[in-house]
N, C-alpha and C. Protein backbone atom coordinates (compact mmCIF):
# COMPACT_ATOMS: atom_id res chain seq x y z
N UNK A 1 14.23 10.91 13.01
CA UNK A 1 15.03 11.63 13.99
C UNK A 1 14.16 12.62 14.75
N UNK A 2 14.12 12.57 16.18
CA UNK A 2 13.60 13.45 16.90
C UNK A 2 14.51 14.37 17.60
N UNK A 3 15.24 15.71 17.71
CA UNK A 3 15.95 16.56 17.93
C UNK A 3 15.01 16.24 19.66
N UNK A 4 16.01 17.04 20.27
CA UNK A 4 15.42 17.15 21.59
C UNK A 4 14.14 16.57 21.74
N UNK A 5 14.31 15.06 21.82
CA UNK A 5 13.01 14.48 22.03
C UNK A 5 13.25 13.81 22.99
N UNK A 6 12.11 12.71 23.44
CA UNK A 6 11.66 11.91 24.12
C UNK A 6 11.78 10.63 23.78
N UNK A 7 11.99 9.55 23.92
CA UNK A 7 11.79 8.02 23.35
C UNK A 7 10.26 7.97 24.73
N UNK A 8 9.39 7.53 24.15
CA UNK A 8 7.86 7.61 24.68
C UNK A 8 7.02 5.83 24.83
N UNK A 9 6.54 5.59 25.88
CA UNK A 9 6.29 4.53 25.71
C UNK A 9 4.82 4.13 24.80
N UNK A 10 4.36 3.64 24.07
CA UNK A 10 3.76 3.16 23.38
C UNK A 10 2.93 1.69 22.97
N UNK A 11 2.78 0.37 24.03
CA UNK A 11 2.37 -0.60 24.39
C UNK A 11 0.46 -0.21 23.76
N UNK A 12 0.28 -0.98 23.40
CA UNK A 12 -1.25 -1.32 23.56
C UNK A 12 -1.67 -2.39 24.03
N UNK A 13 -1.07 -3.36 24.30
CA UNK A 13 -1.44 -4.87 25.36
C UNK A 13 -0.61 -4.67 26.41
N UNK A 14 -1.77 -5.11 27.13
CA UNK A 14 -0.95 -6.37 28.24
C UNK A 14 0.13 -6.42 28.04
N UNK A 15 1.11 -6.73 28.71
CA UNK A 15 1.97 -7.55 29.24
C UNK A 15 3.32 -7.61 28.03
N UNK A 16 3.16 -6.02 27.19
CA UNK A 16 4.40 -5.94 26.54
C UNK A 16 5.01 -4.48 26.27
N UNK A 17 6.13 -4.18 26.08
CA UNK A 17 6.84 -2.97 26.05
C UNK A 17 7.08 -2.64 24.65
N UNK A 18 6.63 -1.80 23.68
CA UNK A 18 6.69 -0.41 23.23
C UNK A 18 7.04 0.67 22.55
N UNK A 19 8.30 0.77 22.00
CA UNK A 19 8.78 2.20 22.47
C UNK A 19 8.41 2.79 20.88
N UNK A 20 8.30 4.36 21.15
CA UNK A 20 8.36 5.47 19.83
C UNK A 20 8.89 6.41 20.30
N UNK A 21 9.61 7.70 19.48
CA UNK A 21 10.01 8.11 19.82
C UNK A 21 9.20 9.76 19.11
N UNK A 22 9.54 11.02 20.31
CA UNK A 22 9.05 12.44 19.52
C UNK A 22 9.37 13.61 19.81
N UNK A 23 9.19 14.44 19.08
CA UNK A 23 10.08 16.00 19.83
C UNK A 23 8.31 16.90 20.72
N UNK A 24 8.97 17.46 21.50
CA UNK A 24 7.80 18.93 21.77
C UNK A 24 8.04 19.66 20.64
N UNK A 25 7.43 20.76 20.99
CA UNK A 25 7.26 21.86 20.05
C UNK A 25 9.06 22.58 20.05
N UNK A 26 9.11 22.81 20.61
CA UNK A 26 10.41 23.46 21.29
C UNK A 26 11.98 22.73 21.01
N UNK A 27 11.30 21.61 21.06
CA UNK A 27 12.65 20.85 20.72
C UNK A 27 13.43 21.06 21.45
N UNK A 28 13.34 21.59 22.55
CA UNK A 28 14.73 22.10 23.81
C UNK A 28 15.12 20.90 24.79
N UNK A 29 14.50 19.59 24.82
CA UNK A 29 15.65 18.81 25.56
C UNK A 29 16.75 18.35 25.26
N UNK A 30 17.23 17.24 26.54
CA UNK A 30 19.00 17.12 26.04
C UNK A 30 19.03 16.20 25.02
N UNK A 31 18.43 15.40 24.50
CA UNK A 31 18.69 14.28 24.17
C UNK A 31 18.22 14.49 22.37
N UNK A 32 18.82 13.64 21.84
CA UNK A 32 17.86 13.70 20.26
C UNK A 32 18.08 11.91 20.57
N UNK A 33 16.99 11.89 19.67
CA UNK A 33 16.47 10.02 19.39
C UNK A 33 16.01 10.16 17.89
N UNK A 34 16.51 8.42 17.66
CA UNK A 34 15.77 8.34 16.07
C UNK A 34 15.79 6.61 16.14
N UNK A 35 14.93 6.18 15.69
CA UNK A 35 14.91 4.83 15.45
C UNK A 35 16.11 4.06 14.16
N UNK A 36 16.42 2.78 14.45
CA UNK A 36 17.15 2.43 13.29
C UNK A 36 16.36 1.20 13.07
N UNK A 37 15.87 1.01 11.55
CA UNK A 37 14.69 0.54 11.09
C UNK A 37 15.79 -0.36 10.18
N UNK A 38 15.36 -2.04 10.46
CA UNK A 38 15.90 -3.02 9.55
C UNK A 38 14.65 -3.65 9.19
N UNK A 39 14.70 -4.09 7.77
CA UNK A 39 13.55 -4.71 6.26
C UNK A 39 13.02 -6.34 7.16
N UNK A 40 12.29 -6.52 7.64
CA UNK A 40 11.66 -7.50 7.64
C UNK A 40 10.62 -7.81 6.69
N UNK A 41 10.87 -9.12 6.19
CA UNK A 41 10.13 -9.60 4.86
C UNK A 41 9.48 -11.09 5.56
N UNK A 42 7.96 -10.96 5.13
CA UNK A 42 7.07 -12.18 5.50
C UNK A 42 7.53 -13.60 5.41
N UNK A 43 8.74 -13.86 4.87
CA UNK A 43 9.21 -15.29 5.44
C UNK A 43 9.97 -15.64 6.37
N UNK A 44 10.53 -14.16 7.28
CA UNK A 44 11.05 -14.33 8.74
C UNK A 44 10.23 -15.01 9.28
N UNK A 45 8.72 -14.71 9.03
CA UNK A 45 7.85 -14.67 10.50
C UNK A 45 6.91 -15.97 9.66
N UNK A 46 7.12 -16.44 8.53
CA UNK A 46 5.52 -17.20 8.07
C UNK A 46 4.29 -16.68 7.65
N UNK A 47 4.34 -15.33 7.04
CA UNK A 47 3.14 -14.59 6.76
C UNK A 47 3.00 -15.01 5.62
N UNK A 48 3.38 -15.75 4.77
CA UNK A 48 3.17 -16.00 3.72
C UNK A 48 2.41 -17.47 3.83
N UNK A 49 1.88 -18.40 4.74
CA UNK A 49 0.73 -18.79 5.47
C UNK A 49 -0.26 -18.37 5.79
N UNK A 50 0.17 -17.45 7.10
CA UNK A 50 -0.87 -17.04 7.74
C UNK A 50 -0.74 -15.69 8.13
N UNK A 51 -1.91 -15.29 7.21
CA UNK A 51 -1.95 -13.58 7.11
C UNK A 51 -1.86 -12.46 8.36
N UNK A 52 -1.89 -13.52 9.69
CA UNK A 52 -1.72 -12.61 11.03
C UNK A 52 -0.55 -13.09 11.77
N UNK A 53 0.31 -13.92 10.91
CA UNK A 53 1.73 -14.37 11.53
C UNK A 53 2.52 -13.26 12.11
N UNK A 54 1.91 -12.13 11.17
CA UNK A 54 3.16 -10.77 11.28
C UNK A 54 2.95 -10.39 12.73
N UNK A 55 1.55 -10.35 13.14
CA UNK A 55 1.21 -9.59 14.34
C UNK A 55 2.00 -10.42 15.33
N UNK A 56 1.78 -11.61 15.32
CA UNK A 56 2.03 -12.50 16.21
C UNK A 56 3.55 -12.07 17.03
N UNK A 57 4.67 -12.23 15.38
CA UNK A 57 5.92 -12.14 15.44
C UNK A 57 5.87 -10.58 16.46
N UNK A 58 5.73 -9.39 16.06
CA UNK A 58 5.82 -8.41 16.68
C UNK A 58 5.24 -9.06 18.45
N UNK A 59 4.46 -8.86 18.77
CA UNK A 59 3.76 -9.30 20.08
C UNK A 59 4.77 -10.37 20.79
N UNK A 60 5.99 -11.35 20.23
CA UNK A 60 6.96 -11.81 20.59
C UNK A 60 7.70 -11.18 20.77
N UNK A 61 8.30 -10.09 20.01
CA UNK A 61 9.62 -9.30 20.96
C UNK A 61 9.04 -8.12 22.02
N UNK A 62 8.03 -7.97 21.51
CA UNK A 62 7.20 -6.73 22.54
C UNK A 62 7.25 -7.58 24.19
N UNK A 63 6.61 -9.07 24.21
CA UNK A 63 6.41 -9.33 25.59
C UNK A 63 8.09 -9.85 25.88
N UNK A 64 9.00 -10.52 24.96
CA UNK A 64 10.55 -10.40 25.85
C UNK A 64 11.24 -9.25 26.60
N UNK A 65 10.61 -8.03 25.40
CA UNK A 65 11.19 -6.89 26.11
C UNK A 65 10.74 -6.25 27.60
N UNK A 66 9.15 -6.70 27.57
CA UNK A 66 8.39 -6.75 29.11
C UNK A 66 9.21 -7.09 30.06
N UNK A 67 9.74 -8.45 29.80
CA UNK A 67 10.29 -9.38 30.49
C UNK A 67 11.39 -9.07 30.84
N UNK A 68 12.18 -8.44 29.92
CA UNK A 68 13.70 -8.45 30.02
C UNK A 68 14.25 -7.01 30.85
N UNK A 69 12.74 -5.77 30.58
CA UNK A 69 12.99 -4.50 31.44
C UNK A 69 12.29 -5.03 33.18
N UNK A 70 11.89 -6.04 33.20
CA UNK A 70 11.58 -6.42 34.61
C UNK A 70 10.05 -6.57 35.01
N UNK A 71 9.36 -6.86 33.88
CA UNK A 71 7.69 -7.13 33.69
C UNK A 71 7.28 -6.37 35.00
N UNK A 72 7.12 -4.70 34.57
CA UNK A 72 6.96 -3.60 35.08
C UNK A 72 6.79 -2.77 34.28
N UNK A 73 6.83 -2.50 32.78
CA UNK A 73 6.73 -1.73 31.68
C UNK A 73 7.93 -1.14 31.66
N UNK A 74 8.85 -0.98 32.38
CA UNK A 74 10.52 -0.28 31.72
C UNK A 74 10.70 -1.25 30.70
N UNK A 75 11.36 -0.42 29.81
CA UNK A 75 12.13 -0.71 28.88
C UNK A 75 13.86 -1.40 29.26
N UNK A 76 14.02 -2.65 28.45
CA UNK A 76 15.24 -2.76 28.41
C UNK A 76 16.45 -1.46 28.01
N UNK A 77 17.38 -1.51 28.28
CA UNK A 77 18.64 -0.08 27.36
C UNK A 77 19.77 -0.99 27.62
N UNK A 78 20.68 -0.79 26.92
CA UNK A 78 21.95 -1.00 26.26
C UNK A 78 22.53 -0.12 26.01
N UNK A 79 24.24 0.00 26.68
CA UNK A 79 24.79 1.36 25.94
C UNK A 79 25.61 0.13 24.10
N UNK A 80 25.52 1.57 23.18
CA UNK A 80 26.17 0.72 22.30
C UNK A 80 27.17 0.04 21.67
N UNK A 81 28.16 0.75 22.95
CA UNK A 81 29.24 -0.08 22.97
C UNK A 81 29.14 -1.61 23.84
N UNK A 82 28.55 -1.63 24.57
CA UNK A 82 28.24 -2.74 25.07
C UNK A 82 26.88 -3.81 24.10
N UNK A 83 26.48 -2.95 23.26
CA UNK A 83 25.26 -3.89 22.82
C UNK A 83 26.46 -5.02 21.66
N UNK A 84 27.42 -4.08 20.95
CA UNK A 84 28.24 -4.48 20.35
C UNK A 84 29.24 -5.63 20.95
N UNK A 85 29.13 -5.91 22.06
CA UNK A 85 29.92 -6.70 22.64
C UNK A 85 28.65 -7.91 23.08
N UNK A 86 27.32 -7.70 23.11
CA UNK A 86 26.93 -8.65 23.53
C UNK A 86 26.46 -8.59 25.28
N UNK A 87 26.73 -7.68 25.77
CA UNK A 87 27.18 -7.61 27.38
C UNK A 87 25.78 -6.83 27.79
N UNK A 88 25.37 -6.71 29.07
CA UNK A 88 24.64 -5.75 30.16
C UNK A 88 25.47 -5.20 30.17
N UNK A 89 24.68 -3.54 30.02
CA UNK A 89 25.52 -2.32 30.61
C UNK A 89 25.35 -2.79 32.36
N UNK A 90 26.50 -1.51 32.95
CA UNK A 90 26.20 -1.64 34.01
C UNK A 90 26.14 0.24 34.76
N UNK A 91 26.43 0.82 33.79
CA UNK A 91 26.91 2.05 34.12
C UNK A 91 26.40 3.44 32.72
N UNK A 92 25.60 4.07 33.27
CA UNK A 92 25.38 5.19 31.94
C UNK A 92 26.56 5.68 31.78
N UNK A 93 26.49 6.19 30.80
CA UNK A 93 28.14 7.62 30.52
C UNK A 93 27.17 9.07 30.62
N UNK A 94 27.14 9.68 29.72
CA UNK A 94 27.05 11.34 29.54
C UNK A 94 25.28 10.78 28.92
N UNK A 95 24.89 10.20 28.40
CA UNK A 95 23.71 10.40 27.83
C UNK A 95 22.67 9.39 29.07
N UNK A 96 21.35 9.64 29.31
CA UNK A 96 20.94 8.87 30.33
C UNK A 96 19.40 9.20 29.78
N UNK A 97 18.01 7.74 29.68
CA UNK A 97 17.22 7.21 28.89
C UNK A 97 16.09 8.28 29.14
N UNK A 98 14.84 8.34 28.28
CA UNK A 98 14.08 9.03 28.53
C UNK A 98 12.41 8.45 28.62
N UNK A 99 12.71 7.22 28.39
CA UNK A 99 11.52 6.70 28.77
C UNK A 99 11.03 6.51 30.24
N UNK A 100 9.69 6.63 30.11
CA UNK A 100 9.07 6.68 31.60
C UNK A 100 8.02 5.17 31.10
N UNK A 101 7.75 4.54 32.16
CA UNK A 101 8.29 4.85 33.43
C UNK A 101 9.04 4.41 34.00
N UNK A 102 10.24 4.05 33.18
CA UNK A 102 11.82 3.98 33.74
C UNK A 102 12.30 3.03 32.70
N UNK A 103 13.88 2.85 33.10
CA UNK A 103 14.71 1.69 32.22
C UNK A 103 15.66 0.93 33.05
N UNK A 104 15.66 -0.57 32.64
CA UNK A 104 16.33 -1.59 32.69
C UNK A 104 17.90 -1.84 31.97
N UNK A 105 18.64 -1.93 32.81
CA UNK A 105 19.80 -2.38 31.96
C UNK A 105 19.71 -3.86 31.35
N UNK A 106 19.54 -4.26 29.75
CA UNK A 106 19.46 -5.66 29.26
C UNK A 106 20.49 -5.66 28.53
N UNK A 107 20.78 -7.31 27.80
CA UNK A 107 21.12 -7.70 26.42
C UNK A 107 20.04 -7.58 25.44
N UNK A 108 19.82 -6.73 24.76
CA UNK A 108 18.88 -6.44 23.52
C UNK A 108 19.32 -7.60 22.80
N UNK A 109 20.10 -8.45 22.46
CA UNK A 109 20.14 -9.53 22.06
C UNK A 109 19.57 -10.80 22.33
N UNK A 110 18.98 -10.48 23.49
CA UNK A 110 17.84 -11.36 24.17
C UNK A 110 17.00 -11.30 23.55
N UNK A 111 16.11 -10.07 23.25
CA UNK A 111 14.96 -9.51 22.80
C UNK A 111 14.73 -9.42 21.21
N UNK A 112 15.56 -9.41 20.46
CA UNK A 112 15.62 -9.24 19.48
C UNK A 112 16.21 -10.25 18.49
N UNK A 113 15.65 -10.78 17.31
CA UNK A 113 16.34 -11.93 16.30
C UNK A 113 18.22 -11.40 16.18
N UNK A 114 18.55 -12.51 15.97
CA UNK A 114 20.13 -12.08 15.90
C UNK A 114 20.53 -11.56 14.33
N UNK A 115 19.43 -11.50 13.46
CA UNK A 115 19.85 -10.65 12.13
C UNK A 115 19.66 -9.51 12.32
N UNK A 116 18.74 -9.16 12.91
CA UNK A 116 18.32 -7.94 13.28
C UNK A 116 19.23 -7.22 14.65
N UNK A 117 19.52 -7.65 15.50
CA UNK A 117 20.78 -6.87 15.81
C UNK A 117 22.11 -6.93 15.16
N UNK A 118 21.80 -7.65 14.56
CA UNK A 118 23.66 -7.50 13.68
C UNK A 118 23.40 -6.65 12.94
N UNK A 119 22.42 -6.40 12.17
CA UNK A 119 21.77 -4.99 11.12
C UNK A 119 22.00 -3.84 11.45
N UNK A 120 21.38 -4.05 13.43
CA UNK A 120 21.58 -2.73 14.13
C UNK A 120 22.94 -2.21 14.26
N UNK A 121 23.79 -3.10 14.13
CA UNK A 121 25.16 -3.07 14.93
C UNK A 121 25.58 -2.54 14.02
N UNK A 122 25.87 -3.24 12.29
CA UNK A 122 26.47 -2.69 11.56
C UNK A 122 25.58 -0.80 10.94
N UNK A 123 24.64 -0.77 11.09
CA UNK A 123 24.05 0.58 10.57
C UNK A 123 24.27 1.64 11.29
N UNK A 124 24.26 1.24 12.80
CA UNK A 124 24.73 2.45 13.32
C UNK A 124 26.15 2.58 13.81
N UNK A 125 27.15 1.92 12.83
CA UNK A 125 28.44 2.09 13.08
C UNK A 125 28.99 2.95 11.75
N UNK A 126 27.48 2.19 10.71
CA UNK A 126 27.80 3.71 9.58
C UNK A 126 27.37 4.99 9.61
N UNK A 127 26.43 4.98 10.17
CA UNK A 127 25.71 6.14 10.09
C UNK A 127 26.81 7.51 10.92
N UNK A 128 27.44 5.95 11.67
CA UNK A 128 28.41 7.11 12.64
C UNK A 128 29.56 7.56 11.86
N UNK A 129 29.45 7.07 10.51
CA UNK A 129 30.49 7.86 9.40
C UNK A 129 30.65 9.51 8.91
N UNK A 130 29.20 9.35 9.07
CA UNK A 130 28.50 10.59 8.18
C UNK A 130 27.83 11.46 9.19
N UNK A 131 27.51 11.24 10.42
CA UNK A 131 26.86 11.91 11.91
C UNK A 131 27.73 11.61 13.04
N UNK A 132 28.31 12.68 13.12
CA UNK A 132 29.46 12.77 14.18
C UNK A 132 28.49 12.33 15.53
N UNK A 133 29.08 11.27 16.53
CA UNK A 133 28.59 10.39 17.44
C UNK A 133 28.02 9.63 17.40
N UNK A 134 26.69 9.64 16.58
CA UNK A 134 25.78 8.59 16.47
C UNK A 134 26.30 7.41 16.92
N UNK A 135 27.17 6.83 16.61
CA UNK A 135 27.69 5.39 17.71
C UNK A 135 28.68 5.82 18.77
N UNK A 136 28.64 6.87 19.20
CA UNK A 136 29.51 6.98 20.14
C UNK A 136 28.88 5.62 20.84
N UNK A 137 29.62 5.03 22.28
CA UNK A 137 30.20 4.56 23.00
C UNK A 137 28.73 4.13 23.85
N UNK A 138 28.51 5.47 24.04
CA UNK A 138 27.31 5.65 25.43
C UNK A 138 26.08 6.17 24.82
N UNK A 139 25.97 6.13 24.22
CA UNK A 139 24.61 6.06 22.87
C UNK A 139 23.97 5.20 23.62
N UNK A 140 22.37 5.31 24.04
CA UNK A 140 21.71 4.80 24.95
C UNK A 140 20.71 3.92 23.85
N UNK A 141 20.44 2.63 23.62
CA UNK A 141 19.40 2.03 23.06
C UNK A 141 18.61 1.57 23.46
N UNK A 142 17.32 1.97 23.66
CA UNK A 142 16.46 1.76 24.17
C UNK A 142 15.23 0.58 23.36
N UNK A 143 14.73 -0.71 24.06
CA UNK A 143 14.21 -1.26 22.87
C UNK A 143 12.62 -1.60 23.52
N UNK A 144 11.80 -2.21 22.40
CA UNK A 144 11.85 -1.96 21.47
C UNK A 144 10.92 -1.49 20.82
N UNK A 145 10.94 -0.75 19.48
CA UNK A 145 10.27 -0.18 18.54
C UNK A 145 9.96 -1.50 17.41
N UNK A 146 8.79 -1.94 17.44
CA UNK A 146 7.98 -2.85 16.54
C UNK A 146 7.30 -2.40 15.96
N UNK A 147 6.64 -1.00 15.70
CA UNK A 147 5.07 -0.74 15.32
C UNK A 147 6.03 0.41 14.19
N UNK A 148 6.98 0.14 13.44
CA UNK A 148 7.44 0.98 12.79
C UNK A 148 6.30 1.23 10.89
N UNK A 149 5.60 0.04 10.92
CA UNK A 149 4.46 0.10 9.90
C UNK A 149 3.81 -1.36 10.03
N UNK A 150 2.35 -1.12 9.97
CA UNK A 150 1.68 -2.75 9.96
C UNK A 150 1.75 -3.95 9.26
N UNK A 151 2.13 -4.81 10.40
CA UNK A 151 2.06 -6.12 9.42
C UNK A 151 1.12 -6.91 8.46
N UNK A 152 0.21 -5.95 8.25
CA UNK A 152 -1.30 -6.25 7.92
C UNK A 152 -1.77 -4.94 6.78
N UNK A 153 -2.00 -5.29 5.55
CA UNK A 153 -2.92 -3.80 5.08
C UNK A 153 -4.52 -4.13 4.55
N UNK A 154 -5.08 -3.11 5.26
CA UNK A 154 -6.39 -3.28 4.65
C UNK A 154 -6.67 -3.01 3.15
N UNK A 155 -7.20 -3.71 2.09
CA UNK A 155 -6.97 -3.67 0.96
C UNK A 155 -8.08 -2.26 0.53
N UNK A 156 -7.87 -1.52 -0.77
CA UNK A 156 -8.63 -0.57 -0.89
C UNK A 156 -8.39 -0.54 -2.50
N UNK A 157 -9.46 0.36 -3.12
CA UNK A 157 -9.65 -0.01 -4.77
C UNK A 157 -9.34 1.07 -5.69
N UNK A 158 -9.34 1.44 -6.50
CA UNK A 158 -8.73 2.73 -7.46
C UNK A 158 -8.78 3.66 -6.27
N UNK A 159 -9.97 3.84 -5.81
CA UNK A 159 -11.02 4.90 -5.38
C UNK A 159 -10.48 5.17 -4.00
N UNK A 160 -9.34 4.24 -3.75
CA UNK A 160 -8.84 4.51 -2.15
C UNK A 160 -9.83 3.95 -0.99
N UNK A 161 -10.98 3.74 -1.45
CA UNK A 161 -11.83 2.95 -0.29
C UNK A 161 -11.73 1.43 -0.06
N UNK A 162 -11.83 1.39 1.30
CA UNK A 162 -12.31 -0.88 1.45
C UNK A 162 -12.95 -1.04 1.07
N UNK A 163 -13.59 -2.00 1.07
CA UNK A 163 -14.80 -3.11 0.86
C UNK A 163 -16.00 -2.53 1.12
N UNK A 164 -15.76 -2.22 2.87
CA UNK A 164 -17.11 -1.17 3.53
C UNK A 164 -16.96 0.18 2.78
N UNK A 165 -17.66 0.65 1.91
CA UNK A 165 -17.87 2.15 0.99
C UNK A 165 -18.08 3.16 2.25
N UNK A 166 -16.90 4.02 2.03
CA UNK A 166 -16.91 5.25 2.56
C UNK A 166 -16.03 5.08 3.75
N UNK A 167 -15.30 4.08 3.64
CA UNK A 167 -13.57 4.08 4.49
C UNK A 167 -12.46 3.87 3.84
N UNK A 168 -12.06 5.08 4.31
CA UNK A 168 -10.83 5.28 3.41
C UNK A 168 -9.76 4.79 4.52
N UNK A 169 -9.26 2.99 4.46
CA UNK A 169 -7.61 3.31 4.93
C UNK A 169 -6.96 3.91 4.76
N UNK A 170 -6.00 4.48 5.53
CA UNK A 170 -4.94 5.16 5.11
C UNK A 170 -3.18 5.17 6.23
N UNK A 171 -2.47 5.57 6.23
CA UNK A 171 -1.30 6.06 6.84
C UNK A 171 -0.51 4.52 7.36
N UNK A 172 -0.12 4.66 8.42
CA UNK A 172 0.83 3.56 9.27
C UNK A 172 -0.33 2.12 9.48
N UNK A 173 -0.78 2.41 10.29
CA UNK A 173 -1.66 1.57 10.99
C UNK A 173 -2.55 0.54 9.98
N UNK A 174 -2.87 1.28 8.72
CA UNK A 174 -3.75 0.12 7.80
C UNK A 174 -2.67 -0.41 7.02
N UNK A 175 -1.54 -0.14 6.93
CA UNK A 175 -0.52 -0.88 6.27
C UNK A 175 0.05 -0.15 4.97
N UNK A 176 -0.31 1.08 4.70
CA UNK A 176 0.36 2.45 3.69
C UNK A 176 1.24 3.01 3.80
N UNK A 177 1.73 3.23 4.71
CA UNK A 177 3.15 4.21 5.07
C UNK A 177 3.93 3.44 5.93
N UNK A 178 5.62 4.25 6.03
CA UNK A 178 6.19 3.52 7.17
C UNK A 178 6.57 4.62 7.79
N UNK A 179 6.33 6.02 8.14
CA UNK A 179 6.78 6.31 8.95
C UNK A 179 5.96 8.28 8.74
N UNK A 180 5.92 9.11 9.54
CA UNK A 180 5.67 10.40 9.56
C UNK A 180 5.34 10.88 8.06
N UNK A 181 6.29 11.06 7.23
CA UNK A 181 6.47 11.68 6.17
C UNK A 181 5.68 10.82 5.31
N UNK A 182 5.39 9.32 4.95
CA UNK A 182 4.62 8.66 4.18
C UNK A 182 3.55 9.13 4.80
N UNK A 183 2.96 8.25 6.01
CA UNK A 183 1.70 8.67 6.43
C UNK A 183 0.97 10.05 5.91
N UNK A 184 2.01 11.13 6.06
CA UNK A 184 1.39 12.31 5.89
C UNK A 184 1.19 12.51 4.58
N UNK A 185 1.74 12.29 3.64
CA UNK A 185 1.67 11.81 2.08
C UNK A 185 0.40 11.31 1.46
N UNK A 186 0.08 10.05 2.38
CA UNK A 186 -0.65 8.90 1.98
C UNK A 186 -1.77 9.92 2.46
N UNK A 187 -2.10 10.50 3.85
CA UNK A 187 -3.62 10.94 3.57
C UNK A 187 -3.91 12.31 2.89
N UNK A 188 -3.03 12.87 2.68
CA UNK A 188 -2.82 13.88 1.43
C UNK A 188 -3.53 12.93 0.27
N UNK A 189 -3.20 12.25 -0.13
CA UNK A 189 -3.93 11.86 -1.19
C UNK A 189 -5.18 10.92 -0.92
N UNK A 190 -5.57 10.58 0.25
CA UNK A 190 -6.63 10.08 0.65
C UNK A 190 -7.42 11.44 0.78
N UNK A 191 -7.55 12.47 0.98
CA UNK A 191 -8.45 13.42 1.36
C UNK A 191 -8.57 14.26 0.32
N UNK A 192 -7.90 14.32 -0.89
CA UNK A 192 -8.26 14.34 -2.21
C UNK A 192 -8.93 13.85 -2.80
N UNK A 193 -9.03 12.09 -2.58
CA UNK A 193 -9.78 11.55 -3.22
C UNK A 193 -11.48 11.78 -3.00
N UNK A 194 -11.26 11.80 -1.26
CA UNK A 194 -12.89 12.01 -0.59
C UNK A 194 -13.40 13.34 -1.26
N UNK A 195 -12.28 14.15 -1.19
CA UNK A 195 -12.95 15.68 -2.03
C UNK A 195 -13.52 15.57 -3.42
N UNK A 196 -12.94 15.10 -4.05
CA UNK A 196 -13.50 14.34 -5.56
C UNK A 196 -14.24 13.78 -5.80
N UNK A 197 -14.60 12.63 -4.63
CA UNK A 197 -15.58 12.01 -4.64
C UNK A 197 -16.86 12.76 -4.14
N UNK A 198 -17.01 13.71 -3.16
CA UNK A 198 -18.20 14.17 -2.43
C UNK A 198 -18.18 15.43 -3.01
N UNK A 199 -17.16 16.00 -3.47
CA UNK A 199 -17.49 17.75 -3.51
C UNK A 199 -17.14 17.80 -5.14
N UNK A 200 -17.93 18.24 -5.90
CA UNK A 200 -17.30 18.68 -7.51
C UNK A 200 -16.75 19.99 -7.38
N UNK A 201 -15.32 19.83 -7.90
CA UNK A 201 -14.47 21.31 -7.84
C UNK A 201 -14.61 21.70 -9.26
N UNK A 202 -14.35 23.06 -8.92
CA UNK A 202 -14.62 23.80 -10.40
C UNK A 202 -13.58 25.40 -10.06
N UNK A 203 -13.49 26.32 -11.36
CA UNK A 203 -12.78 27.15 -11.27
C UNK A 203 -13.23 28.29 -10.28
N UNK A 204 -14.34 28.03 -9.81
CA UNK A 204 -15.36 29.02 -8.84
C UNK A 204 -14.64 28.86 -7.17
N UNK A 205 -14.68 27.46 -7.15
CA UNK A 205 -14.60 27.49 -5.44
C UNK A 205 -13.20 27.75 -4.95
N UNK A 206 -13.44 28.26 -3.95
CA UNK A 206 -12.28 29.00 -3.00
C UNK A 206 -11.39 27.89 -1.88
């Protein structure tokens, strides 16, 4: 959850869309954003073949969504009462998108496997149990968020290092965490280890 945040674009190729989301310091805009994260397991995609199937799969909804915000880098959006129906919005309500550099009205059902929006559909109709609005009506969805943790981990040994001595994978990106709070976890204990390994602590040092 990002309180007065941004949904931010985030692409590293060519010819696909993106999205993450984050607050300023301040937290003073209108909007709060948070991603809704459904379990993909390596026999959606065939990774249990071929160890870079995962990437592949991601890099498929990334370039529909290209496509579907108008292969221009906007993002597709959906309000969620309409994503629930299946339909193109055609009209914002009270909440309006924050990605730059702009948004597309789509069917995120285009873009996305149909388990995975039915996941979406049903989670944020609960969540709206327990968080007053969260599914309101005009709840803007903006898609999509793929890079929520890597499909790929670099392997590492007691010692926290790869293969190559003296790299320590660590966080989202090598395949350790899924999100802020892991990441930050995971190199917490990666930068322990390097300290242990290079520096001998004792009751002396400060």
């Amino acid at each position: 959850m990002c309180p007065g945040g941004v949904v931010t674009a985030s692409a590293s190729e060519k010819g696909g869309v993106v999205t993450n989301g984050m607050s300023f310091h301040e937290r003073d805009l209108e909007n709060a954003n948070s991603a809704v994260v459904v379990s993909i397991n390596p026999e959606d995609f065939g990774g249990e073949e071929n160890p870079l199937a995962g990437i592949e799969f991601q890099r498929e909804f990334e370039r529909k969504a290209f496509e579907l915000g108008g292969s221009n880098y906007h993002a597709p959006v959906q309000l969620f009462k309409d994503f629930k129906e299946k339909r193109v919005s055609t009209a914002f309500g009270d909440i309006y998108p924050t990605y730059r550099p702009g948004a597309t009205f789509a069917n995120l059902w285009e873009c996305l496997p149909a388990y995975v929006c039915e996941s979406l559909s049903e989670g944020i109709t609960a969540f709206g149990k327990w968080l007053d609005n969260y599914d309101r009506g005009d709840a803007v969805l903006t898609g999509v968020e793929t890079r929520t943790s890597s499909p790929l981990r670099i392997t590492r040994d007691d010692d926290l290092q790869s293969n190559v001595r003296g790299i320590y994978p660590c966080g989202e990106g090598s395949g350790y965490a899924g999100g802020i709070m892991s990441a930050a976890i995971d190199g917490l204990k990666v930068a322990e280890q390097i300290i242990k390994t290079y520096k001998t602590m004792d009751k002396t040092d400060k």
